[in-house]
PDB file of N, CA and C in Angstrom:
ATOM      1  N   UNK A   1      59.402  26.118 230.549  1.00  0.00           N
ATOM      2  CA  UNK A   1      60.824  25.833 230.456  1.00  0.00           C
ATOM      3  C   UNK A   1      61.581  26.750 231.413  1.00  0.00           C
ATOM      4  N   UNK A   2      62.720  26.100 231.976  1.00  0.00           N
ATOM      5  CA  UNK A   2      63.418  27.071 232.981  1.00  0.00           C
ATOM      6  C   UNK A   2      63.770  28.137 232.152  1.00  0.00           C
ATOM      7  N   UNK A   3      64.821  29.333 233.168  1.00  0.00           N
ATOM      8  CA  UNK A   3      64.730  30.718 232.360  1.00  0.00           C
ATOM      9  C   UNK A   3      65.922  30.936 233.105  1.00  0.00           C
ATOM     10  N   UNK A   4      67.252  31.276 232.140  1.00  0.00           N
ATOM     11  CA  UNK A   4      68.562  31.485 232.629  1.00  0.00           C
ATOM     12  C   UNK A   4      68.895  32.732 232.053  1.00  0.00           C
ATOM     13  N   UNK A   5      69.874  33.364 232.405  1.00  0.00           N
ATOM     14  CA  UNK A   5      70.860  34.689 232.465  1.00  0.00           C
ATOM     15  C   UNK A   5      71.871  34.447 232.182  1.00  0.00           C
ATOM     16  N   UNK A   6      72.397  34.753 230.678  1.00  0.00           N
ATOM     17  CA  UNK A   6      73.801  34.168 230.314  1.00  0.00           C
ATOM     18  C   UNK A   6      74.615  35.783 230.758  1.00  0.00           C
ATOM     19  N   UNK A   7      75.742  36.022 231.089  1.00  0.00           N
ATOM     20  CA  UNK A   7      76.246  36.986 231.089  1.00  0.00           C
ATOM     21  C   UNK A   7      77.362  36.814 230.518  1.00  0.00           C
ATOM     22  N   UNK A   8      78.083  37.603 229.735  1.00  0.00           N
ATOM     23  CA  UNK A   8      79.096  37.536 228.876  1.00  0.00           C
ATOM     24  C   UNK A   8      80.251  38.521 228.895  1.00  0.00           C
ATOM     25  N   UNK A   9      81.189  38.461 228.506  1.00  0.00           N
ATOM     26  CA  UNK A   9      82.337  38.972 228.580  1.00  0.00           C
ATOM     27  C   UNK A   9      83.043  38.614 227.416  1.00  0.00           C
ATOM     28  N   UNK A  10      83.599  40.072 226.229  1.00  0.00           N
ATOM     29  CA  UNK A  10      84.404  39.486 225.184  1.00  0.00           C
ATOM     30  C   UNK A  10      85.884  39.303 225.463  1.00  0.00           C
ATOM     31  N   UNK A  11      86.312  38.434 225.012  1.00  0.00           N
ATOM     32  CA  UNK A  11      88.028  38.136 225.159  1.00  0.00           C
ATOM     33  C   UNK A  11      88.505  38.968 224.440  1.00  0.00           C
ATOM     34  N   UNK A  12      90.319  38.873 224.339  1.00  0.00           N
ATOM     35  CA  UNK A  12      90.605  39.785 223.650  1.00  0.00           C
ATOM     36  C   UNK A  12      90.542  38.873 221.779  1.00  0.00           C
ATOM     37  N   UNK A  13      90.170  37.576 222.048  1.00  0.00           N
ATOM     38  CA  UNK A  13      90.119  36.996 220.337  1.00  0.00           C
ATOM     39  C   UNK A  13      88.618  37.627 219.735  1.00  0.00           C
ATOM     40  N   UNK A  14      87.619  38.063 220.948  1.00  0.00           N
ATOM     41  CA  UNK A  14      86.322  38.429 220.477  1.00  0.00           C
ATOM     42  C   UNK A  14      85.988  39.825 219.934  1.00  0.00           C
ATOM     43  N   UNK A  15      86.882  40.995 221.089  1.00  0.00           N
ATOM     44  CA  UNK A  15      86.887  42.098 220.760  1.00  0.00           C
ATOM     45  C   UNK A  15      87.552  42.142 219.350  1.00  0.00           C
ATOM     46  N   UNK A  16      88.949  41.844 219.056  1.00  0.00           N
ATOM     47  CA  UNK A  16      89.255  41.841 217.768  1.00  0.00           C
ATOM     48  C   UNK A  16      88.430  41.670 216.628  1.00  0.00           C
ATOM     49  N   UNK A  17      87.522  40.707 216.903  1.00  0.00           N
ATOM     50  CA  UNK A  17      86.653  40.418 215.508  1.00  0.00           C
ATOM     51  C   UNK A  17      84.765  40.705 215.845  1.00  0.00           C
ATOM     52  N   UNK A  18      85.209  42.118 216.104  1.00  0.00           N
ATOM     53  CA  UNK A  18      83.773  42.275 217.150  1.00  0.00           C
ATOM     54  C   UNK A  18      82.693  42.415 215.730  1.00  0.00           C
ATOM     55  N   UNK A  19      83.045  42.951 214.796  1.00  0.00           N
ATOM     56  CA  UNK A  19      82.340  42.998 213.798  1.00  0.00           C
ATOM     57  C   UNK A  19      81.714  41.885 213.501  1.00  0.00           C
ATOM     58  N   UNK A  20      82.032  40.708 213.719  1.00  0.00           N
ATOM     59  CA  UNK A  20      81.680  39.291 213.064  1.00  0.00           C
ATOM     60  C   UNK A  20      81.058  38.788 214.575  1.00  0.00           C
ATOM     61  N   UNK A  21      80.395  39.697 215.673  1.00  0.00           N
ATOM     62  CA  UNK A  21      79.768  39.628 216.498  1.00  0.00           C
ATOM     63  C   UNK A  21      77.974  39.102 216.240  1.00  0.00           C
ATOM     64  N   UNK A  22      77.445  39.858 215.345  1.00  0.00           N
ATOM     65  CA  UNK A  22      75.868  39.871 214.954  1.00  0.00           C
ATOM     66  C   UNK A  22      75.922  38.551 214.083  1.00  0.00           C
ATOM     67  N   UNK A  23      76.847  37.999 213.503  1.00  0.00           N
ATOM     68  CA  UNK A  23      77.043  36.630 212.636  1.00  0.00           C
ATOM     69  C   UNK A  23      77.012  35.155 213.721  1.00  0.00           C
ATOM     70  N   UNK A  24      77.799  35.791 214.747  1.00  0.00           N
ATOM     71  CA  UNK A  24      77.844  34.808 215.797  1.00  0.00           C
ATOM     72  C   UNK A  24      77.244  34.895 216.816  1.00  0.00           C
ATOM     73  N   UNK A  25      75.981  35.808 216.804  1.00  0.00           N
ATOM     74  CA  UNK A  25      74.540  35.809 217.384  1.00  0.00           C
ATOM     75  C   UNK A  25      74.035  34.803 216.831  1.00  0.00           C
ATOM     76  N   UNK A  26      73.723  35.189 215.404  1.00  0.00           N
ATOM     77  CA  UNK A  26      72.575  34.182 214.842  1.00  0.00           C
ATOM     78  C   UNK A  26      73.289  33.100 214.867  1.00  0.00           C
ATOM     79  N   UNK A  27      74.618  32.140 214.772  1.00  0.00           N
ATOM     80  CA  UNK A  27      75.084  31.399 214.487  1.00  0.00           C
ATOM     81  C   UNK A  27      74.434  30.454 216.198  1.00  0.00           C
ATOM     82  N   UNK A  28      74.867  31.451 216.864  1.00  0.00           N
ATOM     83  CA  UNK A  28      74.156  30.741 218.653  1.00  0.00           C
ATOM     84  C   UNK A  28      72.721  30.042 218.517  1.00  0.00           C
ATOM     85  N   UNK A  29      71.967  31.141 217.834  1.00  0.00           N
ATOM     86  CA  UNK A  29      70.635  30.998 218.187  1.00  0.00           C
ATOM     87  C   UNK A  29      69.950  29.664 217.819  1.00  0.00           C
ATOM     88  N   UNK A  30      70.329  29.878 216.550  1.00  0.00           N
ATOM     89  CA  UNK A  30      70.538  28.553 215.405  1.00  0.00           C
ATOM     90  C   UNK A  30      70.894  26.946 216.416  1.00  0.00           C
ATOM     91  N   UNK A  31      71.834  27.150 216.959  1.00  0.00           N
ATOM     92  CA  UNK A  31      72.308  26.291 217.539  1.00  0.00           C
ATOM     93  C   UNK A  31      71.522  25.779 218.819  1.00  0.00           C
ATOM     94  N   UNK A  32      71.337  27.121 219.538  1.00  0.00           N
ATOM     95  CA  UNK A  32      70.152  26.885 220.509  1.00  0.00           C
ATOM     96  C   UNK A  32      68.649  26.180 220.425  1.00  0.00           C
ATOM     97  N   UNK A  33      68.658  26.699 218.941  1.00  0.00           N
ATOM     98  CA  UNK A  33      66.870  26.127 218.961  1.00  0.00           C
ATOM     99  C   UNK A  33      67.509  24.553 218.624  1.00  0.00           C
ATOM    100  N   UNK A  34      68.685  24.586 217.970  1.00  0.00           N
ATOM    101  CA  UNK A  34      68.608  22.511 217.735  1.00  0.00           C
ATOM    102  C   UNK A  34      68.491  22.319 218.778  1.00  0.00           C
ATOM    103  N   UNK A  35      68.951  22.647 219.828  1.00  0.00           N
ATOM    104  CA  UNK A  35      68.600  22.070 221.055  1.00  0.00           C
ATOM    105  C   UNK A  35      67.401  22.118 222.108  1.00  0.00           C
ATOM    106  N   UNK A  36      66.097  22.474 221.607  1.00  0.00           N
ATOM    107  CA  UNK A  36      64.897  22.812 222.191  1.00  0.00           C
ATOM    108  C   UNK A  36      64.905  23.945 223.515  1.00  0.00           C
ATOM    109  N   UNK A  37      66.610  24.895 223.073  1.00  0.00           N
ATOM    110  CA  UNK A  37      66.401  26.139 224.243  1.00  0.00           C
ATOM    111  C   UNK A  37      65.921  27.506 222.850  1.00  0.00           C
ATOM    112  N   UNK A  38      65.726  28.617 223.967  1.00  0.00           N
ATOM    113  CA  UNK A  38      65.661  29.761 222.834  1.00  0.00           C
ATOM    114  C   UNK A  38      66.016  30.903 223.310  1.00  0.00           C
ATOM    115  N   UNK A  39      66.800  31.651 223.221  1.00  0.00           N
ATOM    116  CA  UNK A  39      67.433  33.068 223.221  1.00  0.00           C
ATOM    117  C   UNK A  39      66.513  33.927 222.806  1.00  0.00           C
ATOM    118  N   UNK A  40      65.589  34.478 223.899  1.00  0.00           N
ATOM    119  CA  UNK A  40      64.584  35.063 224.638  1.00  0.00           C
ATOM    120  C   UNK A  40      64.879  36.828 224.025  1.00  0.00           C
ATOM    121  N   UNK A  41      65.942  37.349 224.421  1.00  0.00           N
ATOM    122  CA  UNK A  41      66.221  38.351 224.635  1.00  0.00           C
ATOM    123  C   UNK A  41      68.110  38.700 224.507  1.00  0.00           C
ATOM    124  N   UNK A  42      68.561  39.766 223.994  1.00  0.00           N
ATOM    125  CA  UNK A  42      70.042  39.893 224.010  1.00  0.00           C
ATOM    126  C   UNK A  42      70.261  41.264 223.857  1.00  0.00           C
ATOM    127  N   UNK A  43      71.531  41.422 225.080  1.00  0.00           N
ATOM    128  CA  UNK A  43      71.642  43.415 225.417  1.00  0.00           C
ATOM    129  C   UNK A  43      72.754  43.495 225.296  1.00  0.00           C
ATOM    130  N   UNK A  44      73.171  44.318 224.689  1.00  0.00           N
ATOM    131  CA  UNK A  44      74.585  44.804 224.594  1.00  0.00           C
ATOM    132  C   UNK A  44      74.935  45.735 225.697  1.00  0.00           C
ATOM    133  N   UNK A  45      75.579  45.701 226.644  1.00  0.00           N
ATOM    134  CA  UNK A  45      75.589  46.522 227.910  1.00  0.00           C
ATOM    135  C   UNK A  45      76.497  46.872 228.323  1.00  0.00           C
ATOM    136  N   UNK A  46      76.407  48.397 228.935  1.00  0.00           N
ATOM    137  CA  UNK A  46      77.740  48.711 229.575  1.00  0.00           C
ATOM    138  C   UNK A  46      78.228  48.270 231.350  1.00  0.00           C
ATOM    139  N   UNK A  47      79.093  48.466 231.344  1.00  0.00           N
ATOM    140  CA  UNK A  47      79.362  47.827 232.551  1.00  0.00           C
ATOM    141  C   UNK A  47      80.319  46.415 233.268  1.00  0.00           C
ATOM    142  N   UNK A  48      80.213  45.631 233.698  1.00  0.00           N
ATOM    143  CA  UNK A  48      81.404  44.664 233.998  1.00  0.00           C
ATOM    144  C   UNK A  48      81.074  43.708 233.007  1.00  0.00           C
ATOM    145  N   UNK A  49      79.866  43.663 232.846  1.00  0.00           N
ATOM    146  CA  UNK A  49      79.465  42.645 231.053  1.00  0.00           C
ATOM    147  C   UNK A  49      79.724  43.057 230.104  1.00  0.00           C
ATOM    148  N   UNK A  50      79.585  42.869 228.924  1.00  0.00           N
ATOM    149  CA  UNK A  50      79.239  43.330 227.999  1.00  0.00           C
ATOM    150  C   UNK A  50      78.493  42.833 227.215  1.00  0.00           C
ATOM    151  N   UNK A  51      77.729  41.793 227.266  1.00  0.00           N
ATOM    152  CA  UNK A  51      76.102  41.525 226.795  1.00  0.00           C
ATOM    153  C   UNK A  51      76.277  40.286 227.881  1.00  0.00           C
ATOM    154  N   UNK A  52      74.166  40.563 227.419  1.00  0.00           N
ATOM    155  CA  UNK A  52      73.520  39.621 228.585  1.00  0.00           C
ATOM    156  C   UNK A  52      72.197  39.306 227.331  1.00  0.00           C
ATOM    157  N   UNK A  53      72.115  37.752 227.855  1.00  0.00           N
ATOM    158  CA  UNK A  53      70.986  37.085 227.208  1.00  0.00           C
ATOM    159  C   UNK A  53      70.127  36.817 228.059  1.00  0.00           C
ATOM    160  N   UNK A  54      68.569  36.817 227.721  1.00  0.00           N
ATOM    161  CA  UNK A  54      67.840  35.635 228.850  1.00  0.00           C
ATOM    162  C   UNK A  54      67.391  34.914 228.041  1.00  0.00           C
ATOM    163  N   UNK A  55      67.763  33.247 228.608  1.00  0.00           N
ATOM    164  CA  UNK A  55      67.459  32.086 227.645  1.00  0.00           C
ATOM    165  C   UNK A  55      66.450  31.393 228.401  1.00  0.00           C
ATOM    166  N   UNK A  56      65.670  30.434 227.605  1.00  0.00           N
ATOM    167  CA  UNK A  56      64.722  29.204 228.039  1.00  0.00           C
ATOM    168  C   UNK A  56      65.334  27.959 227.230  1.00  0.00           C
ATOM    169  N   UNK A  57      65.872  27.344 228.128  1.00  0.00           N
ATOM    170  CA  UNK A  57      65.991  25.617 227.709  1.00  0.00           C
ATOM    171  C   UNK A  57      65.290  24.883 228.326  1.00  0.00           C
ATOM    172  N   UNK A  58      65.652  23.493 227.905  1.00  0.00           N
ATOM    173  CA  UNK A  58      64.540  22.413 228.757  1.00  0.00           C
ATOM    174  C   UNK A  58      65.505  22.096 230.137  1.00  0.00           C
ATOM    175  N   UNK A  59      66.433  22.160 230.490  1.00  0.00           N
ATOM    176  CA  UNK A  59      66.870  21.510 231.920  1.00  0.00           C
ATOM    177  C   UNK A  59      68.333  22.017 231.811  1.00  0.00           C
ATOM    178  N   UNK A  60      69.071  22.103 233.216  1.00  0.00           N
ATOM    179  CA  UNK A  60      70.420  22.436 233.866  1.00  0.00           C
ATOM    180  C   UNK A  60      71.085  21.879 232.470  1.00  0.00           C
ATOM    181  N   UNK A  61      70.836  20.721 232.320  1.00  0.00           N
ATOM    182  CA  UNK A  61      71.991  20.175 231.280  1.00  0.00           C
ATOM    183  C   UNK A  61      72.286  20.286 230.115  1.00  0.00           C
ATOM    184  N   UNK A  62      70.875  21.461 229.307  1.00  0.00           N
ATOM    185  CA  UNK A  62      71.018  21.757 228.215  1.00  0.00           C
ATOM    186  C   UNK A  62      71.804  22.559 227.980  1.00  0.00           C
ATOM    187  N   UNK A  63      71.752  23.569 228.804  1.00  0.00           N
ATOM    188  CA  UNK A  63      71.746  24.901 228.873  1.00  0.00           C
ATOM    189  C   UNK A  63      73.022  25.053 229.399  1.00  0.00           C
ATOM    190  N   UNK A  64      73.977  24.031 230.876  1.00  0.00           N
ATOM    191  CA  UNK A  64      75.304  23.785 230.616  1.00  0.00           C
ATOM    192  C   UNK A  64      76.299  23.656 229.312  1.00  0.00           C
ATOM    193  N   UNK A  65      75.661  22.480 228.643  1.00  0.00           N
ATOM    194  CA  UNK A  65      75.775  22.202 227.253  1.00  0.00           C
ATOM    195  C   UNK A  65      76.009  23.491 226.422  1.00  0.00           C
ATOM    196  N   UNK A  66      75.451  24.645 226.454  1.00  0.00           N
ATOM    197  CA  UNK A  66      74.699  25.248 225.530  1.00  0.00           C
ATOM    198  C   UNK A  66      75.867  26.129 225.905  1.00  0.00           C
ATOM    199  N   UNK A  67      75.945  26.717 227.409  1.00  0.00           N
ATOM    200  CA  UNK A  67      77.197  27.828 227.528  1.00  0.00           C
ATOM    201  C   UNK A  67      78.800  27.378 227.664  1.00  0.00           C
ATOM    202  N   UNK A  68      78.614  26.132 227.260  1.00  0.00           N
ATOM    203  CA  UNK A  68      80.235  25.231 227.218  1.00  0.00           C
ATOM    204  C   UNK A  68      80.641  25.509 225.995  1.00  0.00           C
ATOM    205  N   UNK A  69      79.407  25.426 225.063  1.00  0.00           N
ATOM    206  CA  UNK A  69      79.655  25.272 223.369  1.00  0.00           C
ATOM    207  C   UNK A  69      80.261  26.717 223.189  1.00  0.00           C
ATOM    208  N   UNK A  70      79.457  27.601 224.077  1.00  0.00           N
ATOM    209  CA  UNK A  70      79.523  29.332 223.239  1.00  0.00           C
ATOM    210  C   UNK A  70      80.916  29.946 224.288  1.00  0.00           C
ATOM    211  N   UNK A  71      81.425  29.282 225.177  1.00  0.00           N
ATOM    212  CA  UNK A  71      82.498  30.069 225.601  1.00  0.00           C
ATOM    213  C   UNK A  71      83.726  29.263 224.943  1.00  0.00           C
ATOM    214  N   UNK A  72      83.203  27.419 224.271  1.00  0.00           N
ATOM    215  CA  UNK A  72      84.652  27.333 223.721  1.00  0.00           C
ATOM    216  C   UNK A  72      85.205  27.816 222.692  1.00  0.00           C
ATOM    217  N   UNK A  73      83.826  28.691 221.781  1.00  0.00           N
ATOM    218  CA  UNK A  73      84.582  29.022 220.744  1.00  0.00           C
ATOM    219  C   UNK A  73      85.929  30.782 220.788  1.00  0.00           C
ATOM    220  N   UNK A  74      85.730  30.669 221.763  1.00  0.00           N
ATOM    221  CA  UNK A  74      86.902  31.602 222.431  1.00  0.00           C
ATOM    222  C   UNK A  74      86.821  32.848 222.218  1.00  0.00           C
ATOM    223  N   UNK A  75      85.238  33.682 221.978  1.00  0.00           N
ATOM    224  CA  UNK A  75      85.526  35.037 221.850  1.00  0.00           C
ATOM    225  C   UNK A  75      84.466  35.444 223.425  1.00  0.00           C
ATOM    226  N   UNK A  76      84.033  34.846 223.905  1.00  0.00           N
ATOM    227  CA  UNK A  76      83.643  35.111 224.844  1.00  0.00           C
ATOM    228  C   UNK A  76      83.815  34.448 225.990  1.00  0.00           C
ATOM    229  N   UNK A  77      83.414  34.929 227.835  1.00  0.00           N
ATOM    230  CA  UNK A  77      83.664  33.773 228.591  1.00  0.00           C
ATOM    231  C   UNK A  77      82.212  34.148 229.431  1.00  0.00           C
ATOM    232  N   UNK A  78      81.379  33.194 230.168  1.00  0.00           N
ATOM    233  CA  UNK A  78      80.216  33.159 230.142  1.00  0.00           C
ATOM    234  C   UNK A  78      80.555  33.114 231.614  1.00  0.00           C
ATOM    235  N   UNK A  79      79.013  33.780 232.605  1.00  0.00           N
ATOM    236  CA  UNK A  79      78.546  33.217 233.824  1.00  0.00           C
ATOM    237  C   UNK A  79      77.278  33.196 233.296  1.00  0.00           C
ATOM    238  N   UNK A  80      76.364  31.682 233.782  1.00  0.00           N
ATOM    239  CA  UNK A  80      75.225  31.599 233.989  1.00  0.00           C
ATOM    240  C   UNK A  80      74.302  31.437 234.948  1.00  0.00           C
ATOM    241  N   UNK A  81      73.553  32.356 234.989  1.00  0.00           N
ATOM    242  CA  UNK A  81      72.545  32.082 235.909  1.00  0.00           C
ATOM    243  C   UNK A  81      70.906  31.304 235.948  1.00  0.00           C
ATOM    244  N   UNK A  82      70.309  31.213 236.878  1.00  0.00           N
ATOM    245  CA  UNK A  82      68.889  30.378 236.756  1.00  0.00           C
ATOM    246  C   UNK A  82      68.369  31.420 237.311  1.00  0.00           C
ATOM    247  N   UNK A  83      67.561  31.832 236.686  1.00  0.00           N
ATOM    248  CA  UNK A  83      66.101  32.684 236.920  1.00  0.00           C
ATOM    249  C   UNK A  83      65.400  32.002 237.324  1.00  0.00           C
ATOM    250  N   UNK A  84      64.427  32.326 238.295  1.00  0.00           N
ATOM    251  CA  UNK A  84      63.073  32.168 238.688  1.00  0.00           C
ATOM    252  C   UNK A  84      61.821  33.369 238.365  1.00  0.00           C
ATOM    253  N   UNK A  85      60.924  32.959 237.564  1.00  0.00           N
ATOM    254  CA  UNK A  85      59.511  33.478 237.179  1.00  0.00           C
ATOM    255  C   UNK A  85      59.499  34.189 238.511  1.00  0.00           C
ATOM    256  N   UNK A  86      58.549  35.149 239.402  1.00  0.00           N
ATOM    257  CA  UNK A  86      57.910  35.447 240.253  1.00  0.00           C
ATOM    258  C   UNK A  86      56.696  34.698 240.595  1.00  0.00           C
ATOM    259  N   UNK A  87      56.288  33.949 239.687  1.00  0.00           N
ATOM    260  CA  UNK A  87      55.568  32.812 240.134  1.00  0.00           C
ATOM    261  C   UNK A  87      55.955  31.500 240.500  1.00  0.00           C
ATOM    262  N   UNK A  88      57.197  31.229 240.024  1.00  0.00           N
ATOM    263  CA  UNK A  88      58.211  30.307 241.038  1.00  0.00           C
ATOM    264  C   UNK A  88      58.547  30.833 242.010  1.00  0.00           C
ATOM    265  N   UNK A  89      58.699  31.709 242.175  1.00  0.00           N
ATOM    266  CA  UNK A  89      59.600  32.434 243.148  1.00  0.00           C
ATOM    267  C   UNK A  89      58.456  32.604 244.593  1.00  0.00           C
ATOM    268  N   UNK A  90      57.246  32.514 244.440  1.00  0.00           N
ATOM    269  CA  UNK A  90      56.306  32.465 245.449  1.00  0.00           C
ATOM    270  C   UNK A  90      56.211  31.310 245.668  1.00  0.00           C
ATOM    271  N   UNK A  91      56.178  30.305 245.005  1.00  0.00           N
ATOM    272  CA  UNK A  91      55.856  28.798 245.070  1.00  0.00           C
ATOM    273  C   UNK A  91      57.032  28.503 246.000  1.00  0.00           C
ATOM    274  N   UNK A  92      58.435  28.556 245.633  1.00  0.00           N
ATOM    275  CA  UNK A  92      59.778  28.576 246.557  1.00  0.00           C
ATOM    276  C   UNK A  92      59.358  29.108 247.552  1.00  0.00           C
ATOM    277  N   UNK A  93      59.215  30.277 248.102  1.00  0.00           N
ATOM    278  CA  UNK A  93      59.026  30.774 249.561  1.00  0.00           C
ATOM    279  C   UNK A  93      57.835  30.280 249.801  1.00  0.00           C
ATOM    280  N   UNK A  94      56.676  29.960 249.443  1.00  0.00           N
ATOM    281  CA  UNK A  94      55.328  29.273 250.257  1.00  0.00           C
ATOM    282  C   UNK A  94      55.839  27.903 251.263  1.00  0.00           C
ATOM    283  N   UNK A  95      57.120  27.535 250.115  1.00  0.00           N
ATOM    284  CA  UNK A  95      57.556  26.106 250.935  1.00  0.00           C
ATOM    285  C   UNK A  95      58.107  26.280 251.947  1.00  0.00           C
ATOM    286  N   UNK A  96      58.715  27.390 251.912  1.00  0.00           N
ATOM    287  CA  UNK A  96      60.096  27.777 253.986  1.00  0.00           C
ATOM    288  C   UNK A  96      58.754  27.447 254.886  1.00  0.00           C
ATOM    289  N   UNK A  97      59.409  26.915 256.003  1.00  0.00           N
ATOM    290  CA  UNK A  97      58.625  26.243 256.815  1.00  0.00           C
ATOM    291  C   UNK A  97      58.516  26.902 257.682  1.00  0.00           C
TER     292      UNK A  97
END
């Protein structure tokens, strides 16, 4: 399954209710597996983020899906990224011509 990099940022409706943060972890995850992705990993971090996930879904469109759902509920705002394995990542450069 592909392998994405959610990066996150709390709003100011999220920081307010940061406590009810670890509720609306599991409430994601939950949500994620209905959808055949899974929340791999999750960091609380300092810096221009303030948490980062690495997820596995089945395709671009789940996983769009997936960070549309978790930034509308308005305590966070998301960039996602697509990871590549290092074994994709050789397979990609074997192909440059």
């Amino acid at each position: 399954m592909p392998t994405y990099i959610m990066l996150m940022r709390y709003t100011q409706q999220g920081i307010e209710k940061i406590k009810e943060g670890p509720s609306r972890l599991d409430a994601s995850k939950k949500i994620f597996e209905s959808k055949g992705a899974k929340v791999k990993d999750f960091y609380l971090v300092m810096g221009q983020y303030d948490t980062v996930a690495v997820i596995e879904a089945p395709d671009d469109e789940t996983m769009s899906n997936l960070a549309l759902g978790v930034a509308s509920k308005g305590a966070v705002r998301t960039e996602t990224l697509r990871a590549y394995t290092e074994d994709e990542f050789r397979k990609i450069v074997a192909g440059i011509p």
